[in-house]
N, C-alpha and C. Protein backbone atom coordinates (compact mmCIF):
# COMPACT_ATOMS: atom_id res chain seq x y z
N UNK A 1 70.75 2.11 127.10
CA UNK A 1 71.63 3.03 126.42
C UNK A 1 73.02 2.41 126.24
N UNK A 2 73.74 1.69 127.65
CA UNK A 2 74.59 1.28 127.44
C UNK A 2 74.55 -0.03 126.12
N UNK A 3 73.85 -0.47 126.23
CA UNK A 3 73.71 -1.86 125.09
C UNK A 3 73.54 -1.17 123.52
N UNK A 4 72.82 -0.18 123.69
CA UNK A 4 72.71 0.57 122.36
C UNK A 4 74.07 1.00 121.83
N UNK A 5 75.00 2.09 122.74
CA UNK A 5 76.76 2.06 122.34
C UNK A 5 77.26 0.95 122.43
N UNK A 6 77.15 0.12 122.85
CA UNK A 6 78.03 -1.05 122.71
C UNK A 6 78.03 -1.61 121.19
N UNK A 7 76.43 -1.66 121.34
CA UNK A 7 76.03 -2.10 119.81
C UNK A 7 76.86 -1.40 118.36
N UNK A 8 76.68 0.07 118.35
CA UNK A 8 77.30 1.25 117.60
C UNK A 8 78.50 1.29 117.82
N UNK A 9 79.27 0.70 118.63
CA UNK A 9 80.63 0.60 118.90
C UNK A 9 81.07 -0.49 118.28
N UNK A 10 80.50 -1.30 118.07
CA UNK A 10 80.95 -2.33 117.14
C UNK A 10 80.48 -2.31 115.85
N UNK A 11 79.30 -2.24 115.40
CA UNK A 11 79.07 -1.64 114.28
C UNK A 11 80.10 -0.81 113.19
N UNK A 12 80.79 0.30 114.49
CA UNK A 12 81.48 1.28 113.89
C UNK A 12 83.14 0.12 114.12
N UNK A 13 83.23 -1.10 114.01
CA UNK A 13 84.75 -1.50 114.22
C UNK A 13 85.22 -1.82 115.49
N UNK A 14 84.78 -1.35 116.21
CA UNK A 14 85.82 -0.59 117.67
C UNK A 14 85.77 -2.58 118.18
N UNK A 15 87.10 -2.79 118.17
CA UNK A 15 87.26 -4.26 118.42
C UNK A 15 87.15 -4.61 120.13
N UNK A 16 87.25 -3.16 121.29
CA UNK A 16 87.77 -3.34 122.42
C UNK A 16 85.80 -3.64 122.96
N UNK A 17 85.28 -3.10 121.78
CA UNK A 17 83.36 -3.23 122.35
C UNK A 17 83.74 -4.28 121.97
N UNK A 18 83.73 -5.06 120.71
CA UNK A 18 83.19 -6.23 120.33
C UNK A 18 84.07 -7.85 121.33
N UNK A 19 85.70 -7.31 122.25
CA UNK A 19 86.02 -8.29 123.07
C UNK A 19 85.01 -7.91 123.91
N UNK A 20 84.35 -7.12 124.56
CA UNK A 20 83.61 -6.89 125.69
C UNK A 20 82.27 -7.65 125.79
N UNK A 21 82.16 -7.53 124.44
CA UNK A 21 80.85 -8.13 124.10
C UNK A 21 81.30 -9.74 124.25
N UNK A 22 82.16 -10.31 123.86
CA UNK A 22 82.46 -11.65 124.02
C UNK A 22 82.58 -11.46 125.27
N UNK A 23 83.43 -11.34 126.31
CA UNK A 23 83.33 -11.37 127.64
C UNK A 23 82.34 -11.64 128.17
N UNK A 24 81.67 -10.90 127.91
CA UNK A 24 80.34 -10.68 128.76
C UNK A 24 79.24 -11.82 128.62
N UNK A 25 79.35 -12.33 127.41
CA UNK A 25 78.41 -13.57 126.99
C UNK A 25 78.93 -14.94 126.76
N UNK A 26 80.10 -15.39 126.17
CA UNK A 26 80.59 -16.12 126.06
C UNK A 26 80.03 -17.17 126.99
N UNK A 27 80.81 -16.78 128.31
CA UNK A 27 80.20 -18.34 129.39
C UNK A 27 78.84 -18.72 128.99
N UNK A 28 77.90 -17.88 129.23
CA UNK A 28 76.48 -18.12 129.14
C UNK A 28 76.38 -18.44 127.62
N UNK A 29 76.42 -17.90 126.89
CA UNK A 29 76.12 -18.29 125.45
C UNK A 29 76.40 -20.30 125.22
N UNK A 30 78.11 -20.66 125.68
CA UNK A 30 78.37 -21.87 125.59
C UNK A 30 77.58 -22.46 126.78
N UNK A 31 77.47 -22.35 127.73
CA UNK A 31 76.27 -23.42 128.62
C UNK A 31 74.67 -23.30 127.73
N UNK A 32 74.27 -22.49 127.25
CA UNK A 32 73.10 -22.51 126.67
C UNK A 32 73.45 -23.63 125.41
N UNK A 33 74.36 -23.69 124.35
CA UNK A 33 74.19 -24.05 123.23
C UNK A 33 74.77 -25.57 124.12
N UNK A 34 75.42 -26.13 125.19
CA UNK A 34 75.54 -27.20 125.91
C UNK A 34 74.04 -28.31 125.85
N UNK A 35 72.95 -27.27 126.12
CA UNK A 35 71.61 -28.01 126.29
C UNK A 35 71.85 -28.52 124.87
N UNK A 36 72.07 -28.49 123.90
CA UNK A 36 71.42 -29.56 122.50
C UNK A 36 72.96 -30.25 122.07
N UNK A 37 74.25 -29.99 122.77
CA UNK A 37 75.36 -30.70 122.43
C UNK A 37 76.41 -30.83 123.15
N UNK A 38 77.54 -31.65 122.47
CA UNK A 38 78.80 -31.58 123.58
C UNK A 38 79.23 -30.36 123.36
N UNK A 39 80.40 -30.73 124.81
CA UNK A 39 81.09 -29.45 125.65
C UNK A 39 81.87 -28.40 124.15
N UNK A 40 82.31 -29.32 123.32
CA UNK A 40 83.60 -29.07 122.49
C UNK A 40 82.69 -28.64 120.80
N UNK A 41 81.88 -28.82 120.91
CA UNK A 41 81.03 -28.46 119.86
C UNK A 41 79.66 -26.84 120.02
N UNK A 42 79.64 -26.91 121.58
CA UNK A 42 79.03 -25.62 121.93
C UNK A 42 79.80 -24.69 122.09
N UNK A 43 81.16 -24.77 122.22
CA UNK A 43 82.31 -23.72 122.28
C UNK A 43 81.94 -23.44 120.31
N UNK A 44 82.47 -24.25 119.67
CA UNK A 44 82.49 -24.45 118.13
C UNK A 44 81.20 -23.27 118.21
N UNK A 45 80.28 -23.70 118.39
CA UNK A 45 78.90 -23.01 118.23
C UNK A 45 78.98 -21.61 118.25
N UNK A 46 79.21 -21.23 119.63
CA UNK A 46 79.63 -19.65 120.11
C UNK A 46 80.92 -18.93 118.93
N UNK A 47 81.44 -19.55 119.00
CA UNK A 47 83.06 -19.19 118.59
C UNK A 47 81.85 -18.58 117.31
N UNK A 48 81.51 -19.51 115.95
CA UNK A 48 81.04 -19.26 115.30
C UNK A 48 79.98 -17.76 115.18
N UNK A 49 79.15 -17.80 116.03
CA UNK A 49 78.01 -16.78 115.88
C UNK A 49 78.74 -15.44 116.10
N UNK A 50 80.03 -15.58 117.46
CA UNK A 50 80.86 -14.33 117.48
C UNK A 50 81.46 -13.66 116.58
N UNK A 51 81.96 -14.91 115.58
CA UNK A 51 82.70 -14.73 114.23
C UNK A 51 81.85 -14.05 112.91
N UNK A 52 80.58 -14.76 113.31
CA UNK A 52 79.50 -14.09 111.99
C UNK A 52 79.38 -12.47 112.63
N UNK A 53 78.66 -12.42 113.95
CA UNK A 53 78.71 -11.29 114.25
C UNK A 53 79.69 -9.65 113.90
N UNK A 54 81.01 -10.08 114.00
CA UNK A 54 82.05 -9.08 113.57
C UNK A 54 82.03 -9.21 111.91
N UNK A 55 82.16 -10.43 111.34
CA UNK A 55 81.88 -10.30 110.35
C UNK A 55 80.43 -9.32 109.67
N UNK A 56 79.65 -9.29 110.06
CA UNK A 56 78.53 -8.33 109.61
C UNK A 56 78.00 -7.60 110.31
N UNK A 57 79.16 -6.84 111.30
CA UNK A 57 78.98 -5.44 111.88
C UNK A 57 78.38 -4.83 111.85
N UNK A 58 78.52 -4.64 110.64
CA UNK A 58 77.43 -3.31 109.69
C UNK A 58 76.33 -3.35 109.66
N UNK A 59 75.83 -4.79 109.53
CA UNK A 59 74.29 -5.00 109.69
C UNK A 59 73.95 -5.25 111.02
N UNK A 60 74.14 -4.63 112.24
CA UNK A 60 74.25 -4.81 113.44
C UNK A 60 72.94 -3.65 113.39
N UNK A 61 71.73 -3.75 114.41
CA UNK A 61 70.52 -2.87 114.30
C UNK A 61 70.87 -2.32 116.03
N UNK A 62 70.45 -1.22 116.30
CA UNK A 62 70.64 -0.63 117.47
C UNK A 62 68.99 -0.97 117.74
N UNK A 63 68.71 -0.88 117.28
CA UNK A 63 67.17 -1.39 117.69
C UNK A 63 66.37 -2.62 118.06
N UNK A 64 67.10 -3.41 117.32
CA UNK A 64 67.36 -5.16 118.25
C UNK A 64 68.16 -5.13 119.37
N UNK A 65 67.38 -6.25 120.36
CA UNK A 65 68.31 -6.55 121.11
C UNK A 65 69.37 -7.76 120.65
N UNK A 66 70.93 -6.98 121.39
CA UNK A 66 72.18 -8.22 120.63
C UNK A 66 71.96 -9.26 121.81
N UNK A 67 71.21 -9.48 123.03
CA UNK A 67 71.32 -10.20 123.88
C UNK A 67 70.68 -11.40 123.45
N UNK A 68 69.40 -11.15 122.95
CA UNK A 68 68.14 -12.08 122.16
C UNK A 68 68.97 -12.53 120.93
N UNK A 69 69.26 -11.50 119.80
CA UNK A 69 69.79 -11.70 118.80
C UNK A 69 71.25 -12.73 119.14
N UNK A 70 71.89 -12.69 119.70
CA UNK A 70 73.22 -13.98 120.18
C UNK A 70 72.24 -15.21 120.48
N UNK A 71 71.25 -15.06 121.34
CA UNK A 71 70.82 -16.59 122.03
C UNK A 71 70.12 -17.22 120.61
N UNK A 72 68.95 -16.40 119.59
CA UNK A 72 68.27 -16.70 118.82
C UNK A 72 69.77 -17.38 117.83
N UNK A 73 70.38 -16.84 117.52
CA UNK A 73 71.62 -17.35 116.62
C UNK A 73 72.40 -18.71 117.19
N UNK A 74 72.84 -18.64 118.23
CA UNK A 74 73.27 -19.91 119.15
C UNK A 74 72.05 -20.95 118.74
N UNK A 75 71.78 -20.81 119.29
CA UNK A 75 70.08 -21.71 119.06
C UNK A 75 69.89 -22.31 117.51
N UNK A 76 70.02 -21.44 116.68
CA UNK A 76 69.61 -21.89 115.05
C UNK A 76 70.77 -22.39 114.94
N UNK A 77 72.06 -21.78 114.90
CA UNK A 77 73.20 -22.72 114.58
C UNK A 77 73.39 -23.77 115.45
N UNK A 78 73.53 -24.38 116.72
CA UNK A 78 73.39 -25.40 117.45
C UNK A 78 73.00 -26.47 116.60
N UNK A 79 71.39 -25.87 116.61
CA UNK A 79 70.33 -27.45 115.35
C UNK A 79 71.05 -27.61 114.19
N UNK A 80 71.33 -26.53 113.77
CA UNK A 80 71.81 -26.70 111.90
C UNK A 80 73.17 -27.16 111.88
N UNK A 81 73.89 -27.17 113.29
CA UNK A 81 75.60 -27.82 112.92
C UNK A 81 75.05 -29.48 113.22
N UNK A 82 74.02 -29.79 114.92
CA UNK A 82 73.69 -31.35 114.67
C UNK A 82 73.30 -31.84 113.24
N UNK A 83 72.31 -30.90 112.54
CA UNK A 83 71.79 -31.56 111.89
C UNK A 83 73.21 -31.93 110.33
N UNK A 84 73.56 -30.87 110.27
CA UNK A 84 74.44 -30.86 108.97
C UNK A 84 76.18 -32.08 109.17
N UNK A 85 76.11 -32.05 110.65
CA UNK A 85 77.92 -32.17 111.26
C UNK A 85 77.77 -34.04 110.79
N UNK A 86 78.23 -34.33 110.12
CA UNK A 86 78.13 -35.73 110.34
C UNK A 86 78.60 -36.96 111.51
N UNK A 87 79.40 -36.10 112.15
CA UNK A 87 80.25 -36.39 113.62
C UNK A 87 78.56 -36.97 114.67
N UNK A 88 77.79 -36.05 113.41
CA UNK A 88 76.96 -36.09 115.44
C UNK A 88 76.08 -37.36 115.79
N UNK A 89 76.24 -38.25 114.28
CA UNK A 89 75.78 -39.82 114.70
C UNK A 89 74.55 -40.06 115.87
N UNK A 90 75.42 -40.19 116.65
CA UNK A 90 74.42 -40.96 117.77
C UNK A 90 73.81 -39.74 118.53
N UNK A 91 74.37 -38.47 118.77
CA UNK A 91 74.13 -37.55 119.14
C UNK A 91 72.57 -36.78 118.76
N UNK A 92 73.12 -36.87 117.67
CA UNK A 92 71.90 -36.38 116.88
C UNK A 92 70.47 -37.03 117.20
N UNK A 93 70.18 -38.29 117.26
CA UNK A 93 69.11 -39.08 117.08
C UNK A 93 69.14 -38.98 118.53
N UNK A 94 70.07 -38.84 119.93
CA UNK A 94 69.98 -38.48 121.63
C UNK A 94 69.26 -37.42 121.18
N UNK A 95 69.68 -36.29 120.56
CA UNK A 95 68.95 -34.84 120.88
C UNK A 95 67.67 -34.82 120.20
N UNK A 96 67.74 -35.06 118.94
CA UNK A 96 66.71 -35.28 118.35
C UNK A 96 65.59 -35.18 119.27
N UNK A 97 65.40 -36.46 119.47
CA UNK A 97 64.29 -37.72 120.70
C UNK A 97 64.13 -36.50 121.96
N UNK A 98 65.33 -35.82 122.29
CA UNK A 98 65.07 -35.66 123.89
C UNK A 98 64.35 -34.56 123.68
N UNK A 99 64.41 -33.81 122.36
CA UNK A 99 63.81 -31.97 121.93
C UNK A 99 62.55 -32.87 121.77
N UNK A 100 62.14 -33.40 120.92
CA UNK A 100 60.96 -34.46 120.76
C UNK A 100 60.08 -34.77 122.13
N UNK A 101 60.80 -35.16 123.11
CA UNK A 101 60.21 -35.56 123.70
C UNK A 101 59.53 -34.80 125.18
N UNK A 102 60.65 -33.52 125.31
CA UNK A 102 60.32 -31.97 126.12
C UNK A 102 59.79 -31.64 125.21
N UNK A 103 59.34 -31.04 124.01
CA UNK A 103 59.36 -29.96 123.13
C UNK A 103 60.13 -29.04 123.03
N UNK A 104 59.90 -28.69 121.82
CA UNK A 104 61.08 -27.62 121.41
C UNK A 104 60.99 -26.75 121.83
N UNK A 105 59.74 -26.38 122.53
CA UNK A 105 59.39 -24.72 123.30
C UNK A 105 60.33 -24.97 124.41
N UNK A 106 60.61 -26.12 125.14
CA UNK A 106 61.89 -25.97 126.30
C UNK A 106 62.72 -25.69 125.88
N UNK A 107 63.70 -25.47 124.80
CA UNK A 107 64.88 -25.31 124.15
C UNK A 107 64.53 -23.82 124.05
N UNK A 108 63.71 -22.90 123.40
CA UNK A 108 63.61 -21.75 123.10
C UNK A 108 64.17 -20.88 123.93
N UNK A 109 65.29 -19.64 123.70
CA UNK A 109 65.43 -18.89 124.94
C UNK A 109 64.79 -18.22 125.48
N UNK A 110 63.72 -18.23 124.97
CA UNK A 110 62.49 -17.39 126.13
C UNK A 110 61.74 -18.37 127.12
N UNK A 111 62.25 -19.53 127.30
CA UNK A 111 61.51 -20.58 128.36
C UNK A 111 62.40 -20.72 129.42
N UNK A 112 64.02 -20.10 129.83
CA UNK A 112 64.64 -20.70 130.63
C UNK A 112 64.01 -20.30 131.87
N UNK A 113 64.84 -21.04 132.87
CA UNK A 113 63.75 -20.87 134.34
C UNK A 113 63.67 -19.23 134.83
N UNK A 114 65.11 -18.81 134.24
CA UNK A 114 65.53 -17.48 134.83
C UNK A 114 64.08 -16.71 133.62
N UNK A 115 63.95 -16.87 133.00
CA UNK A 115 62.90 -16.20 132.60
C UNK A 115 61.49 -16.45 133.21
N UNK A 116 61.23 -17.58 133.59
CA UNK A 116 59.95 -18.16 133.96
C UNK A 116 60.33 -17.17 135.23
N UNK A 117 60.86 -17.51 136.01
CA UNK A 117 61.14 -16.52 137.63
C UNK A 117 60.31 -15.08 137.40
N UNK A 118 60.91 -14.23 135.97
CA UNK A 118 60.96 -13.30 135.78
C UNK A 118 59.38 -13.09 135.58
N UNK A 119 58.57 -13.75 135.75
CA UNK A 119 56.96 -13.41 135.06
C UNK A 119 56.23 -13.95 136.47
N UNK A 120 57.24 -14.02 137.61
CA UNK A 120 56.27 -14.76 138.44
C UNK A 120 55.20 -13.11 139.12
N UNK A 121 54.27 -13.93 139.65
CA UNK A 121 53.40 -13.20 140.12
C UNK A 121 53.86 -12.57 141.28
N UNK A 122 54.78 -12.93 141.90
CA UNK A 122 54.80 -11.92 143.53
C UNK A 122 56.65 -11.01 142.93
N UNK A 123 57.31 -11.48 142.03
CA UNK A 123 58.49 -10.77 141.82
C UNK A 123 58.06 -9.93 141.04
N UNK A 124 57.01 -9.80 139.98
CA UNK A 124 56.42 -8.44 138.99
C UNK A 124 55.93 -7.61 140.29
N UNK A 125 55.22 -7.74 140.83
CA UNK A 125 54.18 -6.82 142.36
C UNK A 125 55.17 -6.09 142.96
N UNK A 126 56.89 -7.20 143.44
CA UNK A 126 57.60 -6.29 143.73
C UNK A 126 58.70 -5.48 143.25
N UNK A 127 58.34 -5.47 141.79
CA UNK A 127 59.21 -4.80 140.56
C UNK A 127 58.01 -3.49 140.73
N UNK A 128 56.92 -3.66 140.24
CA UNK A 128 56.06 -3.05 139.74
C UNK A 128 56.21 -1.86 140.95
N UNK A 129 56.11 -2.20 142.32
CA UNK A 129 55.67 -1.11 143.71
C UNK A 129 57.38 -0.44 143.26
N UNK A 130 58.35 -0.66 143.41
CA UNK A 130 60.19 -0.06 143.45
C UNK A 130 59.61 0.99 142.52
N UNK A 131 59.03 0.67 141.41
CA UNK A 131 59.21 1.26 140.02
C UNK A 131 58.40 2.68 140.54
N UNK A 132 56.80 2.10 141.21
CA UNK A 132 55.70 3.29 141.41
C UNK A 132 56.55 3.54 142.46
N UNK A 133 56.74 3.86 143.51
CA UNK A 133 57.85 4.81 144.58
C UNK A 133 59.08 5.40 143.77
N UNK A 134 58.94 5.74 142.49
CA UNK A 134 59.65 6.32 142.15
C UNK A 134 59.33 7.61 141.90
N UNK A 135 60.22 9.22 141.93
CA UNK A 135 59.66 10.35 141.64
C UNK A 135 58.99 10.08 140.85
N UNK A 136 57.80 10.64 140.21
CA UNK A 136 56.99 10.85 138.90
C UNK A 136 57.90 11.14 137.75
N UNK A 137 58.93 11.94 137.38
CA UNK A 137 59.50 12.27 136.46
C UNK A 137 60.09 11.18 136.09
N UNK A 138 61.47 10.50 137.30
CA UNK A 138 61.95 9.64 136.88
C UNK A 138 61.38 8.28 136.59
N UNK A 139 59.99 8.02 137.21
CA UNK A 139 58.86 6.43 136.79
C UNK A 139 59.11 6.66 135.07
N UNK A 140 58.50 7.73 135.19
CA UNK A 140 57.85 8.54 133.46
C UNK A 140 59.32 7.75 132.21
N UNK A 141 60.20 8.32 132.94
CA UNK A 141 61.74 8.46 131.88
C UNK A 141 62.08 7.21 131.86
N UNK A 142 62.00 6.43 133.41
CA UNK A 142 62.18 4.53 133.16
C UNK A 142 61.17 3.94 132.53
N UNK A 143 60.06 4.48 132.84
CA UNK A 143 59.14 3.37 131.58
C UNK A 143 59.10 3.79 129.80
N UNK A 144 59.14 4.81 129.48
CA UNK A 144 59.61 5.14 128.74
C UNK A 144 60.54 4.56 127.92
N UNK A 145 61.71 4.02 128.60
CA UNK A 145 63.18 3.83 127.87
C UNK A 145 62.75 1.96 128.32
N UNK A 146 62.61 1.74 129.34
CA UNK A 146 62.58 0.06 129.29
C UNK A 146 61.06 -0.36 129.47
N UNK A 147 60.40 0.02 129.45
CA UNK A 147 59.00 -0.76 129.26
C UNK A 147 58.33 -0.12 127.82
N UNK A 148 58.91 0.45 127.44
CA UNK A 148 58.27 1.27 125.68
C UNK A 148 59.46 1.56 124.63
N UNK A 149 60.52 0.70 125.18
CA UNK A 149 61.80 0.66 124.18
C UNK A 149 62.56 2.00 123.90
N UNK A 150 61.96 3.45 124.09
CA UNK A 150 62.22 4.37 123.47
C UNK A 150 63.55 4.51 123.94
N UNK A 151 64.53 5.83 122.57
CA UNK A 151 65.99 5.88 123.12
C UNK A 151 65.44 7.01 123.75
N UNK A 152 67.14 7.69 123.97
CA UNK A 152 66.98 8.73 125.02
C UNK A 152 66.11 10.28 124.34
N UNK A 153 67.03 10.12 122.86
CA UNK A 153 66.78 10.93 121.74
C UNK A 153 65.04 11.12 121.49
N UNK A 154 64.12 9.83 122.16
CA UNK A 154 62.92 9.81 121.53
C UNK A 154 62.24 10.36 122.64
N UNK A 155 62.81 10.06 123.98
CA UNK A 155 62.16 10.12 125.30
C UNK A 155 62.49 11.98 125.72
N UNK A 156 63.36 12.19 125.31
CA UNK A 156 63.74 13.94 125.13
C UNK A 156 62.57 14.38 124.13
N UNK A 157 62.21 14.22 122.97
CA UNK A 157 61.40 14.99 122.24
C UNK A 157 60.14 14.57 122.94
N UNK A 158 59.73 13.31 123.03
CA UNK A 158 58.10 13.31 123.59
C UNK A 158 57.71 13.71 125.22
N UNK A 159 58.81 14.31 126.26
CA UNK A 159 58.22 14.77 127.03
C UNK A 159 58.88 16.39 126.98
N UNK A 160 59.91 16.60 125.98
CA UNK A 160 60.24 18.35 125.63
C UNK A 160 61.35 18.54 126.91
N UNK A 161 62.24 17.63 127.06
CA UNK A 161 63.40 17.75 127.85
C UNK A 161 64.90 17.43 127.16
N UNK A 162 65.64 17.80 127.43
CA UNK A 162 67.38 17.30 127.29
C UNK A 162 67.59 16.21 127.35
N UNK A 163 68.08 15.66 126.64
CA UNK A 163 68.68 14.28 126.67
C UNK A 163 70.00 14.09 127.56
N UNK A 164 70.15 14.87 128.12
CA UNK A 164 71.28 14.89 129.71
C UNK A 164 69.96 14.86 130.46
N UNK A 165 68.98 15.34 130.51
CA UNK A 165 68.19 15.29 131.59
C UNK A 165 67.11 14.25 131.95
N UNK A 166 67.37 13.28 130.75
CA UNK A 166 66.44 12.34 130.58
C UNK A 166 67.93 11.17 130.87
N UNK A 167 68.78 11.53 130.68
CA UNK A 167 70.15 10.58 131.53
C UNK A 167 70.02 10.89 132.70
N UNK A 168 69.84 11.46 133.68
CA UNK A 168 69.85 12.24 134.89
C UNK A 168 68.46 11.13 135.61
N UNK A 169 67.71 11.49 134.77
CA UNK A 169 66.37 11.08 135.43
C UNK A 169 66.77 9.38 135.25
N UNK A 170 67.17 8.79 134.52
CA UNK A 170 67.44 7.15 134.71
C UNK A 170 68.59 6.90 135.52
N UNK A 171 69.44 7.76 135.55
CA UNK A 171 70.28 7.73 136.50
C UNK A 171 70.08 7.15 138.51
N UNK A 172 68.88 8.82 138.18
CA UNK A 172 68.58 8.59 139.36
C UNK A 172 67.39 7.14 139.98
N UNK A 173 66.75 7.32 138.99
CA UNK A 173 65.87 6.00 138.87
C UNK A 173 66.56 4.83 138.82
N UNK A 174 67.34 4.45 138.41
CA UNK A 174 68.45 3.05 139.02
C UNK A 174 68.94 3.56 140.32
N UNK A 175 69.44 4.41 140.22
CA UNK A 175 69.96 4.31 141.98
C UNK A 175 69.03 3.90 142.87
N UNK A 176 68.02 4.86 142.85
CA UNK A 176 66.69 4.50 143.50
C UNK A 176 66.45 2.62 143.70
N UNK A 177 65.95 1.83 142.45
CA UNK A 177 66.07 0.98 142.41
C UNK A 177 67.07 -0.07 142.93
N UNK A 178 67.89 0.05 142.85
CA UNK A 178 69.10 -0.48 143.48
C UNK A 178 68.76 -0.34 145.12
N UNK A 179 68.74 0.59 145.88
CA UNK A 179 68.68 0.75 147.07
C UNK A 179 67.62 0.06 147.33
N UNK A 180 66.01 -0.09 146.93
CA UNK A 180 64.89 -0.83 147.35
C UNK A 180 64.86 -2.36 147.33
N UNK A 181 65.30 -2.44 146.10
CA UNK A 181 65.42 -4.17 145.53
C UNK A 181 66.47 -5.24 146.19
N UNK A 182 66.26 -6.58 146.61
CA UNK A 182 67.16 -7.46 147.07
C UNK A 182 67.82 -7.82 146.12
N UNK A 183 69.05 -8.51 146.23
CA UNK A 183 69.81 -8.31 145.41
C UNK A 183 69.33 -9.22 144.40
N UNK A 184 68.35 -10.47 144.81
CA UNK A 184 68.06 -11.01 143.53
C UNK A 184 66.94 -10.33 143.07
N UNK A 185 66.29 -9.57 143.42
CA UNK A 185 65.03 -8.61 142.58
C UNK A 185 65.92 -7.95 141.49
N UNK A 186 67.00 -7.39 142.22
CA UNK A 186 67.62 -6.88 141.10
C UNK A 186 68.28 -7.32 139.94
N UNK A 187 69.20 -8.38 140.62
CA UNK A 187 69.24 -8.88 139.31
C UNK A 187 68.42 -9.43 138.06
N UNK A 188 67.11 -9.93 138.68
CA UNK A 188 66.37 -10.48 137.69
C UNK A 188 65.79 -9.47 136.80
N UNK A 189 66.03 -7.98 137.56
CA UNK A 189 65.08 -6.87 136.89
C UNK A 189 66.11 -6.18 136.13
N UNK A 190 67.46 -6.43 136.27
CA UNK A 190 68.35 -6.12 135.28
C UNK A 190 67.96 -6.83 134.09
N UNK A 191 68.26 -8.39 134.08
CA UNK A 191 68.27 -9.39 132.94
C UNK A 191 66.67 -9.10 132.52
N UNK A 192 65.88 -8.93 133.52
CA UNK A 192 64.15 -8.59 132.27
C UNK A 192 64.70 -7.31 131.28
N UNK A 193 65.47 -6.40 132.28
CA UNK A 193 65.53 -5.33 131.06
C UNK A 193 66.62 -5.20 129.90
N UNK A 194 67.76 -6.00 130.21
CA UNK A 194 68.83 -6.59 129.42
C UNK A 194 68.10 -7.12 128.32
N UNK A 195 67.11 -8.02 128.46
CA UNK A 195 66.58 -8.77 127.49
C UNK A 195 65.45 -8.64 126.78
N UNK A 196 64.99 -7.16 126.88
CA UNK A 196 64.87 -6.17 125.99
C UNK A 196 64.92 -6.72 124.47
């Protein structure tokens, strides 16, 4: 929900979402676009996609994720500035060879380790048990909203409740969560659902 206003908050202008939104990604965005270039050209990179981003606000989807949607953009512009930048000489034919020679599926942002972690077999078992020890109502309202995408608006009409009460019920279902999970369960089960 929160990522959804953030999203509509910029969409709609509001410049104090769209610094927040840089905040929040920036570091990570420039160490990611680092893997295919220099330090001073992955800043270039970011700077850029932030810039397209405000620039086409409007076409901002509440229904994509902007977390995927930034890395997928970093990523395409990264290749297309080596490939186009004429600076990148020797660079180019280094990265080239080295994507060549990992494959390009290592470069993809759905391969980093923090994702690989995220699919392991004993950290899903203990995502999966937090989730089932949850009241029934509130399991229902978290899978719902992060394992079936739905908003709050959709998750109110298909079980015939309030959309305060379907906030209530995720409410309480993160707290819940929070208290069971170590702190790296949690975090990783944030970023699985961040990355949405």
């Amino acid at each position: 929900m929160e990522k959804i206003l953030l999203t509509t908050r910029i969409r709609n202008g509001d410049r104090k979402a769209f610094d927040e939104l840089c905040g929040r990604y920036y570091a990570m965005l420039v160490s990611y676009a680092r893997l295919f270039m220099k330090d001073d050209w992955a800043e270039d990179v970011v700077q850029d996609v932030f810039y397209n981003v405000w620039q086409n606000r409007a076409a901002l989807d509440d229904s994509n994720s902007l977390y995927k949607y930034l890395l997928r953009s970093v990523y395409n512009r990264a290749l297309n500035y080596l490939d186009k930048n004429r600076r990148a000489g020797d660079y180019r034919a280094y990265y080239q060879e080295r994507i060549a020679s990992m494959g390009s599926a290592y470069y993809a942002p759905d391969n980093s380790p923090i994702i690989r972690k995220l699919y392991s077999d004993d950290l899903r078992a203990s995502l999966d048990a937090a989730i089932e020890s949850l009241p029934p109502k509130c399991r229902e309202v978290f899978r719902l909203s992060y394992l079936e995408d739905l908003s709050n608006r959709e998750i109110s009409e298909r079980l015939g409740i309030s959309q305060s009460t379907v906030e209530n019920h995720m409410y309480a279902a993160l707290k819940q969560l929070r208290r069971k999970l170590s702190k790296e369960q949690l975090l990783l089960l944030l970023a699985l659902l961040f990355m949405r």
